[in-house]
C-alpha atoms as a PDB file:
ATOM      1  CA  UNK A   1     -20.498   3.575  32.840  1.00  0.00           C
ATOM      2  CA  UNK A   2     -17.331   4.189  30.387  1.00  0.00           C
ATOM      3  CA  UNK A   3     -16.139   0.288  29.096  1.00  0.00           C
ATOM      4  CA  UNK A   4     -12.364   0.561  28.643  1.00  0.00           C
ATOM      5  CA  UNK A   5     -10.284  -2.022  27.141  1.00  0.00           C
ATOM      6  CA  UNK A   6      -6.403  -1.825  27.334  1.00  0.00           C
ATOM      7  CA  UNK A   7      -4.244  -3.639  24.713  1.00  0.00           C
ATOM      8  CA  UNK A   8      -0.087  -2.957  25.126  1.00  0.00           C
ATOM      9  CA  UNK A   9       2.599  -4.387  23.491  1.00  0.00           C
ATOM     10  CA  UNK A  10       5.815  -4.612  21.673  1.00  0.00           C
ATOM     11  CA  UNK A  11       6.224  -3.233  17.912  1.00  0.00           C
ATOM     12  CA  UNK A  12       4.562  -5.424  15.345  1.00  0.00           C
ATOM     13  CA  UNK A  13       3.061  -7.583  17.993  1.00  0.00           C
ATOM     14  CA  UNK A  14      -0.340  -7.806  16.482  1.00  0.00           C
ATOM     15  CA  UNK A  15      -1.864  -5.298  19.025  1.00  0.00           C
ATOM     16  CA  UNK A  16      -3.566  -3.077  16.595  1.00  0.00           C
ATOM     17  CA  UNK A  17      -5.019  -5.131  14.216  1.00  0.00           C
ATOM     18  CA  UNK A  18      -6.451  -7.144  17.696  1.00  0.00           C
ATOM     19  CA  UNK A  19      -7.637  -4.016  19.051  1.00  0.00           C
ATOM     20  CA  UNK A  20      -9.363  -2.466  15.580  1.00  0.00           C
ATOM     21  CA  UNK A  21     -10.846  -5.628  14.783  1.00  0.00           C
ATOM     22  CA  UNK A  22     -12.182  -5.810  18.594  1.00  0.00           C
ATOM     23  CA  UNK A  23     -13.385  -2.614  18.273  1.00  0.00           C
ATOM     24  CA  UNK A  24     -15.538  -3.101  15.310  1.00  0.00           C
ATOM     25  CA  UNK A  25     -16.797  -6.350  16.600  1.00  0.00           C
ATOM     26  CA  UNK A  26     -18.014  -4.806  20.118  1.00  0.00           C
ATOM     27  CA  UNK A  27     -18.800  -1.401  18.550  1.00  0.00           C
ATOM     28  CA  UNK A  28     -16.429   0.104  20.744  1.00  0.00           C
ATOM     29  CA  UNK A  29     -14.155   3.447  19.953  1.00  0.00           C
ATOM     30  CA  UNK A  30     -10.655   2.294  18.646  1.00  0.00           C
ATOM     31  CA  UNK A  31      -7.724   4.405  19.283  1.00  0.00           C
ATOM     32  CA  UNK A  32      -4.124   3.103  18.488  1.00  0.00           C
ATOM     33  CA  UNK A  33      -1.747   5.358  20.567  1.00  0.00           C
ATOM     34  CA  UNK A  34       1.287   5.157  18.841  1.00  0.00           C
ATOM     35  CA  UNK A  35      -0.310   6.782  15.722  1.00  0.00           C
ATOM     36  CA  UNK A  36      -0.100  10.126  18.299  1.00  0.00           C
ATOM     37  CA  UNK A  37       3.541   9.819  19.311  1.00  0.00           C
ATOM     38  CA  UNK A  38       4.262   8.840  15.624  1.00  0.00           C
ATOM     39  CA  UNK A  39       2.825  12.290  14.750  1.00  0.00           C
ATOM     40  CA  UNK A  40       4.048  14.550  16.940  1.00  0.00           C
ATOM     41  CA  UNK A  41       7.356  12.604  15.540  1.00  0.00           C
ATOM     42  CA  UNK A  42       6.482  13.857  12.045  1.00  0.00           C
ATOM     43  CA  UNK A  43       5.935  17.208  13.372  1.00  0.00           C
ATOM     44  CA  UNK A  44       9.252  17.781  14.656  1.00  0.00           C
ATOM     45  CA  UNK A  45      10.762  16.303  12.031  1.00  0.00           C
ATOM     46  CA  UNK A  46       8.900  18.567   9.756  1.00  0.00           C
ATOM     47  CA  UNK A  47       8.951  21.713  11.686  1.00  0.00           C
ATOM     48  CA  UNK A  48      13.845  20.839  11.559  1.00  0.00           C
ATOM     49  CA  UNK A  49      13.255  20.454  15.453  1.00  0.00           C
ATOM     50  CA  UNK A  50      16.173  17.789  16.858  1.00  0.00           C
ATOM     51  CA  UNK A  51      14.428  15.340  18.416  1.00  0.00           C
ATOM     52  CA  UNK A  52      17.020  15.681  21.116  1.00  0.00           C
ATOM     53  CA  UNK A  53      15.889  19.031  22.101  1.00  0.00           C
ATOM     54  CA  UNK A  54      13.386  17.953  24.553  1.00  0.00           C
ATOM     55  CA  UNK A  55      12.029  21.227  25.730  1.00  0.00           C
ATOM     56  CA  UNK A  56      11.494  22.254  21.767  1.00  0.00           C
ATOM     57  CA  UNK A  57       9.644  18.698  21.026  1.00  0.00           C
ATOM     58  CA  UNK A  58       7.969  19.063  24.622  1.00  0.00           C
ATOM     59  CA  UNK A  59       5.998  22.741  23.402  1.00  0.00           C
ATOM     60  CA  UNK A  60       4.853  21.519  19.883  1.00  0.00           C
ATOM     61  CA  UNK A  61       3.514  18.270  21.697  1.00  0.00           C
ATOM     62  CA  UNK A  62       1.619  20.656  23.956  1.00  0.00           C
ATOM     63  CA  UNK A  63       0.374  22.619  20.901  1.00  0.00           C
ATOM     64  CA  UNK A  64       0.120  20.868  18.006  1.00  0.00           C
ATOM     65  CA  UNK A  65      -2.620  20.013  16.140  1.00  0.00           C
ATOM     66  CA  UNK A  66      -3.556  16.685  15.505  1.00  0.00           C
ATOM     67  CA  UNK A  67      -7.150  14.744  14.501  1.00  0.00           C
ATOM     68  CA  UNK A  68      -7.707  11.316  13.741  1.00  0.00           C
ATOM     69  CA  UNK A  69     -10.551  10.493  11.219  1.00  0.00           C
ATOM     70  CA  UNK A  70     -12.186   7.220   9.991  1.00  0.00           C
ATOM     71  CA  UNK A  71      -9.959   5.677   7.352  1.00  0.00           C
ATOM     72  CA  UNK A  72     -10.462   7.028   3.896  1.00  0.00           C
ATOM     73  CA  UNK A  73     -10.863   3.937   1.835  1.00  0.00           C
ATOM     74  CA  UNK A  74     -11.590   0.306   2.888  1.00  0.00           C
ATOM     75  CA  UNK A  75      -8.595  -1.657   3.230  1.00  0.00           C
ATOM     76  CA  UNK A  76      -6.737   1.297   4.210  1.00  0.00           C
ATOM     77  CA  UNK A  77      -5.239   1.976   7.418  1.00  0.00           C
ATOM     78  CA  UNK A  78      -7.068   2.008  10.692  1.00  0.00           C
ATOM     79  CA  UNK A  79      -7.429   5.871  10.719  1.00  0.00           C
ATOM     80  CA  UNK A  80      -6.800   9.077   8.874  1.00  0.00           C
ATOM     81  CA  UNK A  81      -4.249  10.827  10.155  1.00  0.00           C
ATOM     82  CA  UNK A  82      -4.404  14.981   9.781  1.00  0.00           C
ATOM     83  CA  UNK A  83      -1.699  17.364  11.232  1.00  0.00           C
ATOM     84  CA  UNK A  84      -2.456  20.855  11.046  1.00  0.00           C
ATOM     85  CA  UNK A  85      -4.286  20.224   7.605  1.00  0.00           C
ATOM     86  CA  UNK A  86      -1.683  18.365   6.113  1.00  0.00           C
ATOM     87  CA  UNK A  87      -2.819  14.253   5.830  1.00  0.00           C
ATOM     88  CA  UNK A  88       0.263  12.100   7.165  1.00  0.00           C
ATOM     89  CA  UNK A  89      -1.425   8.259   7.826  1.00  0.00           C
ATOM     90  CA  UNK A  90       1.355   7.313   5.053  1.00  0.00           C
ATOM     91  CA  UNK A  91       4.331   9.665   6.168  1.00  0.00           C
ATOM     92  CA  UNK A  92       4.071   8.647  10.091  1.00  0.00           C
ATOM     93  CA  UNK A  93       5.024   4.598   8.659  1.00  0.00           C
ATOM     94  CA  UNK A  94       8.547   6.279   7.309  1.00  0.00           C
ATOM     95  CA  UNK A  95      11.743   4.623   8.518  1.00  0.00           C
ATOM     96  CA  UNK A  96      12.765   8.040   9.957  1.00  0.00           C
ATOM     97  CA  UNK A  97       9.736   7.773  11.983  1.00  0.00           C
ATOM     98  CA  UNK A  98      10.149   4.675  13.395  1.00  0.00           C
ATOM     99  CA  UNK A  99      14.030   5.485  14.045  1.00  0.00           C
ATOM    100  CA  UNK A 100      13.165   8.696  16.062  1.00  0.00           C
ATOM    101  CA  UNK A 101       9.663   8.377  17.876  1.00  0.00           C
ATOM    102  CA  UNK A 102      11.219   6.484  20.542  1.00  0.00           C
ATOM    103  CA  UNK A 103      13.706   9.114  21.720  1.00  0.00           C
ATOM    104  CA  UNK A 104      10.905  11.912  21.099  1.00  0.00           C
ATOM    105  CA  UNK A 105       7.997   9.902  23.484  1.00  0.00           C
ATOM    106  CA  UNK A 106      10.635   9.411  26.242  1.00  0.00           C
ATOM    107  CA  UNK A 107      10.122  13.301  27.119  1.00  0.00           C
ATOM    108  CA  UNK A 108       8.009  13.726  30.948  1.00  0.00           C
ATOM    109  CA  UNK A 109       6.194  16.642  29.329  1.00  0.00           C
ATOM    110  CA  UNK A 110       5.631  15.075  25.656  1.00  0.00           C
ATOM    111  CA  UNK A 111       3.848  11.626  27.282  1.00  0.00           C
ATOM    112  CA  UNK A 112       1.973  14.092  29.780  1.00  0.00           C
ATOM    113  CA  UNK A 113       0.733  15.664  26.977  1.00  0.00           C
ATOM    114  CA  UNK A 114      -0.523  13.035  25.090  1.00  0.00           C
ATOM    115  CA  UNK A 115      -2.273  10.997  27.562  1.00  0.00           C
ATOM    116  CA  UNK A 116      -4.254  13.921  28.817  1.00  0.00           C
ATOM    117  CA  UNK A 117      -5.288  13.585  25.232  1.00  0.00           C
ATOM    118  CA  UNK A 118      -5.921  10.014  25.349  1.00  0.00           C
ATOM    119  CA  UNK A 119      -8.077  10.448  28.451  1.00  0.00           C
ATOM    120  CA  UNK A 120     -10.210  13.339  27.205  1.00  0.00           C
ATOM    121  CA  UNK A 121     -11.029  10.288  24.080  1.00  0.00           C
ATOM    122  CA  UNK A 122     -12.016   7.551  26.621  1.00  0.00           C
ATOM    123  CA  UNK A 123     -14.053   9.691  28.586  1.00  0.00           C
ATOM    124  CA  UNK A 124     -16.141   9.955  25.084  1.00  0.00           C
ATOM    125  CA  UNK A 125     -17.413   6.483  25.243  1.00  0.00           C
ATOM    126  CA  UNK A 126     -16.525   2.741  25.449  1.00  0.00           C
ATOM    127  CA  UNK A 127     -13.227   2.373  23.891  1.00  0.00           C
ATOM    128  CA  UNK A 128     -10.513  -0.382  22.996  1.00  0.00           C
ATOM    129  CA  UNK A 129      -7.494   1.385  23.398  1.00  0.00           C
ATOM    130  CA  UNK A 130      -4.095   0.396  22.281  1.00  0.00           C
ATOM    131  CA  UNK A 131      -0.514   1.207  22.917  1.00  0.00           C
ATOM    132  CA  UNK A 132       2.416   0.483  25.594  1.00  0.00           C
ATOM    133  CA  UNK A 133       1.429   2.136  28.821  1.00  0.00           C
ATOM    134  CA  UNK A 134      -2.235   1.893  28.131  1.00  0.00           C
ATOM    135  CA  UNK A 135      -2.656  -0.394  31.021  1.00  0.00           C
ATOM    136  CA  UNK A 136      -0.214   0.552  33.828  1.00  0.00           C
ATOM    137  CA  UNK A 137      -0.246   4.791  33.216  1.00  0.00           C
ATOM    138  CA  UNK A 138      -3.468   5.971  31.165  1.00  0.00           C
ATOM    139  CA  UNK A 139      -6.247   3.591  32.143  1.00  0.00           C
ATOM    140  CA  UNK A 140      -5.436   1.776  35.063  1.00  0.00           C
ATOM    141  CA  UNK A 141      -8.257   1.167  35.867  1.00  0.00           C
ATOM    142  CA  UNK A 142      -9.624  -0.345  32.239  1.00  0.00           C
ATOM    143  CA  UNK A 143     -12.115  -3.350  32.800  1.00  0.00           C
ATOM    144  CA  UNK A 144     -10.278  -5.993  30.972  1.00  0.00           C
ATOM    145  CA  UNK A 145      -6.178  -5.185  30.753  1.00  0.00           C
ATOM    146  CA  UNK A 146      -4.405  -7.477  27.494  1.00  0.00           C
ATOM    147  CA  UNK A 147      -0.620  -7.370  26.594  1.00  0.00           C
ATOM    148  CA  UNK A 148       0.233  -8.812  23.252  1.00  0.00           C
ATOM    149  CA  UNK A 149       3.689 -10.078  22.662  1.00  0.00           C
ATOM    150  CA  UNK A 150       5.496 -12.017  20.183  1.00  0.00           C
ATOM    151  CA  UNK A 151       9.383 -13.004  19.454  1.00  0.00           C
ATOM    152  CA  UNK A 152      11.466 -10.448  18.296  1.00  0.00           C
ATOM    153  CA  UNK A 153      11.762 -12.154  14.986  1.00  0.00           C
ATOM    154  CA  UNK A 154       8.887 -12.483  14.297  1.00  0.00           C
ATOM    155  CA  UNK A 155       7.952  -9.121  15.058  1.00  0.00           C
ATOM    156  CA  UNK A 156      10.413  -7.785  12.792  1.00  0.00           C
ATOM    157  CA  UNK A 157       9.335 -10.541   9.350  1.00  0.00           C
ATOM    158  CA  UNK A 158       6.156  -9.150   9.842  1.00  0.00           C
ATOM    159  CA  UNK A 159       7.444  -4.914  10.178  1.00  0.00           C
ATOM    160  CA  UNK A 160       9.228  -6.173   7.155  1.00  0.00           C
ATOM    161  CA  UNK A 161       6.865  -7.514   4.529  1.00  0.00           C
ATOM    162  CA  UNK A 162       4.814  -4.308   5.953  1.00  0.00           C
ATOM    163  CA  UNK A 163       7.572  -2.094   4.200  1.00  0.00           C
ATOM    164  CA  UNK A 164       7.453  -3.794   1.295  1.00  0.00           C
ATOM    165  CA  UNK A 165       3.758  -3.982   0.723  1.00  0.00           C
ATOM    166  CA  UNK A 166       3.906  -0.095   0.739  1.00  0.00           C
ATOM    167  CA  UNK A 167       6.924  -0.348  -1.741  1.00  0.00           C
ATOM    168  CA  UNK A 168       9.701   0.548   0.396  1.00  0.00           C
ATOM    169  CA  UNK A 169      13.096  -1.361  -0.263  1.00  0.00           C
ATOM    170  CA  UNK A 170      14.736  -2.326   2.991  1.00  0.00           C
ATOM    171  CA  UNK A 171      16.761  -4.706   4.452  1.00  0.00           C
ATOM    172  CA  UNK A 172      15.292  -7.145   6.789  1.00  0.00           C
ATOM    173  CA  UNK A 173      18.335  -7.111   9.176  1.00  0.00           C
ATOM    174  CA  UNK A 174      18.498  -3.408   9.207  1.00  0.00           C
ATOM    175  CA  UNK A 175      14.429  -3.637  10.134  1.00  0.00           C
ATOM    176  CA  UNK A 176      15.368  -6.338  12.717  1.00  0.00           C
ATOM    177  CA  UNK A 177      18.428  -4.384  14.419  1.00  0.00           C
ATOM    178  CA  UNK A 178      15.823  -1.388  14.506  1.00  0.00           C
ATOM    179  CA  UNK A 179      13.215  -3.271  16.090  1.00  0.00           C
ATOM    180  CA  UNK A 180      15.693  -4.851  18.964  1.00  0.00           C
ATOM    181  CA  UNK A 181      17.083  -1.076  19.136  1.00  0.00           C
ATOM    182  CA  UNK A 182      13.155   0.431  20.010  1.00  0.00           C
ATOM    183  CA  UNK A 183      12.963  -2.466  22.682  1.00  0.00           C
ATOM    184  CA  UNK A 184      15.565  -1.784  24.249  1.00  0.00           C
ATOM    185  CA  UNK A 185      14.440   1.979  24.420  1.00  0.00           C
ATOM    186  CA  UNK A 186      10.793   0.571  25.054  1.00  0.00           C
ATOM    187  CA  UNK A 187      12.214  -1.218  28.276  1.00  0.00           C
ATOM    188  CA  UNK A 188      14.691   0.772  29.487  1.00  0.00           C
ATOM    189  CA  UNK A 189      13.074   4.536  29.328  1.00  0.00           C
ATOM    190  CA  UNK A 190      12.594   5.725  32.605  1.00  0.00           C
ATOM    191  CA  UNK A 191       8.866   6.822  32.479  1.00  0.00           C
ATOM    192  CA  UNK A 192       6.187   4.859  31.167  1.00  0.00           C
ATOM    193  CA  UNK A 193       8.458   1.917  30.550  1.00  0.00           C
ATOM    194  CA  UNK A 194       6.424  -1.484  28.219  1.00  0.00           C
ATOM    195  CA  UNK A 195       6.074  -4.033  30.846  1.00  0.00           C
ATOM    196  CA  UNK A 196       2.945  -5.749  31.682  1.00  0.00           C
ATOM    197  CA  UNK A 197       0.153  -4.445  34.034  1.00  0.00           C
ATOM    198  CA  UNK A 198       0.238  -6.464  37.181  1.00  0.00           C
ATOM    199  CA  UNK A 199      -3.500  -7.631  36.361  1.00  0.00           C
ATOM    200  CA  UNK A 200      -2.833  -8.220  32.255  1.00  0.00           C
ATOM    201  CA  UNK A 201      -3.757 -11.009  30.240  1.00  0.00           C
ATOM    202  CA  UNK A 202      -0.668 -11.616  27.904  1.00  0.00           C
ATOM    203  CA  UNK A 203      -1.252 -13.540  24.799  1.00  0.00           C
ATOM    204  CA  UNK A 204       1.683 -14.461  23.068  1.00  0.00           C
ATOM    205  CA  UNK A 205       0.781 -14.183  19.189  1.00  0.00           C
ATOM    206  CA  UNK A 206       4.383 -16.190  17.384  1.00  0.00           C
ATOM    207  CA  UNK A 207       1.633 -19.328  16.945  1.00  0.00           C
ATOM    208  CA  UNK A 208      -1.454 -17.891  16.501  1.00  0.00           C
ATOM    209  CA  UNK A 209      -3.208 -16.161  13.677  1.00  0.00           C
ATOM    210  CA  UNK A 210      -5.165 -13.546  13.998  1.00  0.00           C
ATOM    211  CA  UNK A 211      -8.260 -14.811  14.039  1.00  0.00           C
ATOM    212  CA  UNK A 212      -7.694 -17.010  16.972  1.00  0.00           C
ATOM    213  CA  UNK A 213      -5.946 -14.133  18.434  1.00  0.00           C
ATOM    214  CA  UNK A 214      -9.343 -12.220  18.119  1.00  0.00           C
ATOM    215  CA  UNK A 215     -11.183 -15.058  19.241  1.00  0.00           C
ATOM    216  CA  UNK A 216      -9.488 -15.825  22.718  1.00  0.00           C
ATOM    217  CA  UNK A 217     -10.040 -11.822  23.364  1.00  0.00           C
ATOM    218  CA  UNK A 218     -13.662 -11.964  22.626  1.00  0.00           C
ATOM    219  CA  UNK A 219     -13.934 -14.952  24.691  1.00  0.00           C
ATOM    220  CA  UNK A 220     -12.201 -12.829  27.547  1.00  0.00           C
ATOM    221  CA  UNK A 221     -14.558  -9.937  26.897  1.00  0.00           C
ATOM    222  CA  UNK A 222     -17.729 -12.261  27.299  1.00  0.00           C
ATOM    223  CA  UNK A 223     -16.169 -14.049  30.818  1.00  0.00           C
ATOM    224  CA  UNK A 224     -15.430 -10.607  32.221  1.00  0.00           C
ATOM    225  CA  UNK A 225     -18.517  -8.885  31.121  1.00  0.00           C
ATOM    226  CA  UNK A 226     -17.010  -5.877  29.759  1.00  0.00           C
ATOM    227  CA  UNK A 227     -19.710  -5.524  27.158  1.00  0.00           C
END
């Protein structure tokens, strides 16, 4: 029996660092779904395609190559991110990225695409799996359902002091209007729209550290027995 585990939310909600540290604690696969759309992002950007041209960013989504690997180096991000043969864990954080993946993972064929994908990775074994539409379109039938949310402004202090930890100088309202912006798009776009599965759990993380964050999971794990 396949143990899935389905975290959504908004940007810089918390949901990834929630679902990798779940992961490791339970021993479970971790995915983070956004690191795919965030590629195939790069790869149009890369290969001059307008992300407005859905039927051009629809056929590289269809044929592109992407792997995820273990991270490289402790400390490092969650996974190591290879497209083609190029490595792009760094490139895929870019500000262009972030300004364009919404418009490109709007596209019928392009989400298609990658939750076939996503599938063929929880059929591999017990997984945490973490994203927007993880609960209502590509598992719904995961054993435990979570969706992490968290004000917008604080959402956006903590995309912030992301950037500048990797040494990019931005402004904080120009990360702030970006974030409402990718909301809005999150909301609004007619397939596979962030809203909460009927049957999630939603944590609201403003107040909470991680930790406890992790802890009132686990504790949800144990009382549903998806272990």
């Amino acid at each position: 029996m396949r143990k899935t585990i389905a975290i959504d939310g908004s940007a810089a909600s918390g949901k990834s660092t929630l679902g990798s540290a779940l992961a490791e604690k339970l021993n479970y696969l971790y995915l983070d779904t956004g690191v795919m759309y965030r590629s195939i992002t790069w790869a149009t950007l890369n290969a001059k395609i307008d992300v407005t041209d859905e039927a051009a960013v629809s056929d590289l989504a269809e044929t592109f190559k992407l792997e995820l690997l273990p991270p490289s180096a402790e400390g490092s991000h969650q996974a190591t991110v290879l497209v083609g043969d190029q490595d792009v864990t760094r490139l895929i954080r870019r500000p262009e990225i972030d300004a364009n993946v919404a418009q490109v993972s709007s596209y019928s064929r392009v989400r298609q695409a990658m939750t076939a994908r996503q599938r063929n990775i929880a059929a591999m074994g017990p997984v945490v799996m973490v994203g927007r539409d993880i609960g209502t379109v590509v598992l719904p039938n995961a054993d435990l359902k979570i969706f992490v949310s968290a004000s917008l402004e604080v959402r956006a202090r903590r995309r912030y002091e992301e950037c500048l930890k990797r040494g990019e100088m931005v402004a904080f309202e120009n990360v702030l209007a970006a974030m409402a912006k990718r909301d809005r798009q999150d909301r609004e776009k007619p397939i596979s729209p962030m809203v909460p599965a009927q049957d999630a759990v939603i944590i609201n993380t403003d107040e909470m550290t991680g930790e406890e964050v992790l802890q009132k999971v686990e504790d949800l794990v144990m009382a549903r027995c998806v272990v």
